[in-house]
Protein backbone atom coordinates (compact mmCIF):
# COMPACT_ATOMS: atom_id res chain seq x y z
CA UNK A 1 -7.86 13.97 18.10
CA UNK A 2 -4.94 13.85 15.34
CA UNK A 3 -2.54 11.26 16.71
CA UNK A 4 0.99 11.03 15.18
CA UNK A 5 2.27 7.40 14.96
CA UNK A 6 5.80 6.11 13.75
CA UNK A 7 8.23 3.51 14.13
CA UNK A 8 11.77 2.28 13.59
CA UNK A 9 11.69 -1.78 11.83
CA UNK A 10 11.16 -3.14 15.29
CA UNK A 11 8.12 -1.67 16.16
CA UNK A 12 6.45 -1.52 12.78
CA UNK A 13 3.93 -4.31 13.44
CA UNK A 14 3.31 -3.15 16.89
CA UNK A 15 2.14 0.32 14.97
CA UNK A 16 0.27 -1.10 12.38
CA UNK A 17 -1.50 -3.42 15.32
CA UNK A 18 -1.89 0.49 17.10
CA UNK A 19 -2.93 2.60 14.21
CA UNK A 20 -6.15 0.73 13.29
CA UNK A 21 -6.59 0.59 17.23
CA UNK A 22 -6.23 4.25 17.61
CA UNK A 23 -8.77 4.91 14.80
CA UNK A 24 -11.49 2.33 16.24
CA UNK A 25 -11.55 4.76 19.17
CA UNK A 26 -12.22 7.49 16.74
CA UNK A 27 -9.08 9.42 16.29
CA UNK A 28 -7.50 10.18 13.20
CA UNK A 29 -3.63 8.75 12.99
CA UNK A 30 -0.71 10.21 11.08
CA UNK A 31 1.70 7.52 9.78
CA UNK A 32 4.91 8.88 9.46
CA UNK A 33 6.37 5.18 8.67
CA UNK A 34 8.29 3.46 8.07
CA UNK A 35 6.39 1.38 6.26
CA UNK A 36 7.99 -2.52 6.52
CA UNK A 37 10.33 -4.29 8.90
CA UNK A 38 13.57 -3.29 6.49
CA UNK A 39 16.03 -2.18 8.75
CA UNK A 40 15.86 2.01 9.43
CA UNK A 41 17.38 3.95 12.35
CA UNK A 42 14.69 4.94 15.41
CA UNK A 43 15.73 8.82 15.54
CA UNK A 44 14.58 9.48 11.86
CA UNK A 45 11.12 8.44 12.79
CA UNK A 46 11.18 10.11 16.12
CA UNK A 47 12.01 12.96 14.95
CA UNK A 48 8.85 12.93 12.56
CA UNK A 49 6.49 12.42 15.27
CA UNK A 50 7.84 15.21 16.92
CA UNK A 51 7.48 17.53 14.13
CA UNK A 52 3.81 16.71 13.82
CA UNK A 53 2.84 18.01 17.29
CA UNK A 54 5.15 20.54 17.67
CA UNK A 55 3.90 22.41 14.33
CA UNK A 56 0.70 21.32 15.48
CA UNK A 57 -0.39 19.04 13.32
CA UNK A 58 -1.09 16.33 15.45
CA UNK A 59 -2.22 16.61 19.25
CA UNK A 60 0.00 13.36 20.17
CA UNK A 61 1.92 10.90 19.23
CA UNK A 62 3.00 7.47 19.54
CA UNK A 63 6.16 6.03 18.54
CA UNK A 64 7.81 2.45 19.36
CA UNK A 65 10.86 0.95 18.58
CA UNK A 66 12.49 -2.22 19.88
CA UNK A 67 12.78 -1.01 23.37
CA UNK A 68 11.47 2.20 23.50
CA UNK A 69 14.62 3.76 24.70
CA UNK A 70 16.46 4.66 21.64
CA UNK A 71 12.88 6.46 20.56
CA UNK A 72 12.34 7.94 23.30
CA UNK A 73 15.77 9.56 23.74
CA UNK A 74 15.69 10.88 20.68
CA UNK A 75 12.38 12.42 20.56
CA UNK A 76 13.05 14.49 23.92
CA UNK A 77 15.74 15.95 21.93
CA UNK A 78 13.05 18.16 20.23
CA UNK A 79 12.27 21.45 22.18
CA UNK A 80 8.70 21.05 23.35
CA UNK A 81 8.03 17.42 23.22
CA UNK A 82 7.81 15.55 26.57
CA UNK A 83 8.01 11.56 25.37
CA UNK A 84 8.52 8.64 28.06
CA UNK A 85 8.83 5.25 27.35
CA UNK A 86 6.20 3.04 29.01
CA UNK A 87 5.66 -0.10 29.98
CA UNK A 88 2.29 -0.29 31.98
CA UNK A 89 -1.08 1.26 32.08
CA UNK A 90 -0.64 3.66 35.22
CA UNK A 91 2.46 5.07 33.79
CA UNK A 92 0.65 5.72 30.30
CA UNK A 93 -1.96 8.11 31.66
CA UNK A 94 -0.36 9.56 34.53
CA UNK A 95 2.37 10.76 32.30
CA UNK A 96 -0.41 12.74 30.48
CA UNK A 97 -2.09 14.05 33.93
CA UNK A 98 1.05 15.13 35.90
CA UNK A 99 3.74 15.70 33.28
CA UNK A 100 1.85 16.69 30.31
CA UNK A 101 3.32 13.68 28.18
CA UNK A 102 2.92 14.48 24.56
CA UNK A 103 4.68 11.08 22.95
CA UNK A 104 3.86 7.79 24.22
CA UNK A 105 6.97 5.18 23.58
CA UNK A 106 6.62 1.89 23.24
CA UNK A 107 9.20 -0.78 23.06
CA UNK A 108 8.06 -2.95 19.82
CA UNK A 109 10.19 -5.63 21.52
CA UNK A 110 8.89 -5.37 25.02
CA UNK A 111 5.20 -4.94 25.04
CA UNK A 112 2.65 -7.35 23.80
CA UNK A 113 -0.50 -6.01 21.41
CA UNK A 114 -3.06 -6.33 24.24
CA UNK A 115 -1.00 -3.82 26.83
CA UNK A 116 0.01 -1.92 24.25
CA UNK A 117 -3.86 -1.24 23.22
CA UNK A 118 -4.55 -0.49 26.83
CA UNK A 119 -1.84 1.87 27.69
CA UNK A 120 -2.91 3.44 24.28
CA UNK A 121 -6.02 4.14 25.56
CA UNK A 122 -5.26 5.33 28.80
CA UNK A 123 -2.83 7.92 27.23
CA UNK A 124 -5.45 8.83 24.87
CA UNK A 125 -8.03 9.59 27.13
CA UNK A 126 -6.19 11.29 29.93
CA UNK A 127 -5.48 15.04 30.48
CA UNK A 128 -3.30 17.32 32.06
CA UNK A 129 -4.48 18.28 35.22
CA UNK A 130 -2.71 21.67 35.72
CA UNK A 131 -2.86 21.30 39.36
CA UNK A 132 -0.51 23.89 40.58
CA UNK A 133 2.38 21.50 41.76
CA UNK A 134 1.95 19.48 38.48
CA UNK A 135 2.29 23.28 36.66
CA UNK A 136 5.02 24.23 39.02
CA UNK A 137 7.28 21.02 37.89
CA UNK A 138 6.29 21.38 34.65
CA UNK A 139 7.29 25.08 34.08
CA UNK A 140 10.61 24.20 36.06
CA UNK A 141 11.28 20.98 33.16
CA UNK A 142 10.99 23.87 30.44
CA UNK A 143 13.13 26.06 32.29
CA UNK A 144 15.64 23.32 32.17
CA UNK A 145 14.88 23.21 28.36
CA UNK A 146 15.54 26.37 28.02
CA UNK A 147 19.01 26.65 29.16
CA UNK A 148 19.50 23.92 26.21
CA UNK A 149 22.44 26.73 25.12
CA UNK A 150 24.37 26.92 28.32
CA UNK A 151 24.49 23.63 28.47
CA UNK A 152 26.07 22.89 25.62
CA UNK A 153 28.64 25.86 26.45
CA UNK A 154 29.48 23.74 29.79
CA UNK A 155 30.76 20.56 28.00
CA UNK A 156 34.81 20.45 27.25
């Protein structure tokens, strides 16, 4: 699997730790940086991962800045991407099997290399189980989505 994988200066040696993780379990990675701990700004690099699975690219992504939250706020600003900001293993997977997670966050800051590598992996290998009720709350979260216009009409 293609596996997108970006960060802001906070969570750049968490992802370097991650991408030669991700490829020992035989996936290929897409870096799209940055590529030291110089100071950048989270949504640039969000957005990137993004773009790689939404053209389709790359199947998922990873992303990690110093909390996660910044990242992961900006990334579900991208119409189609469903990124969450973990912190444990359960979460990680589960996000994949009920809500059809397509970014895994990561707070740089937060999360030490060892949970990091197994939330990794439990995001990697799960899938989505399309169980009707997971299908039904998904299809109602891109309904939502949709209305992204009427929204935006609604504000003052």
């Amino acid at each position: 699997m293609k596996i997108a994988i970006g960060s802001d200066h906070a969570g750049f040696e968490l992802k370097e730790t991650l991408r030669v993780f991700i490829e020992s379990l035989g996936h290929e990675t897409i870096d799209v940086g940055t590529d030291s701990t110089e100071s950048v700004d989270y949504p640039d690099f969000a957005e990137k991962v993004a773009i790689e699975i939404i053209t389709g690219r790359a199947a998922r992504g990873v992303m990690l800045c110093g909390s996660g939250v910044g990242a992961s706020v900006a990334a579900n600003k991208v119409p189609g991407i469903r990124a969450a900001n973990c912190e444990d293993y359960y979460s990680a997977h589960q996000g994949v099997e009920h809500d059809d997670m397509n970014i895994l966050v990561l707070g740089g800051r937060i999360v030490g290399s060892a949970l990091a590598e197994d939330m990794v992996r439990g995001y990697l290998g799960a899938v989505y189980t399309g169980e009707s009720r997971h299908a039904r709350r998904l299809e109602k979260v891109m309904a939502i989505e949709s209305r992204g216009d009427e929204y935006r009409a609604m504000r003052p």
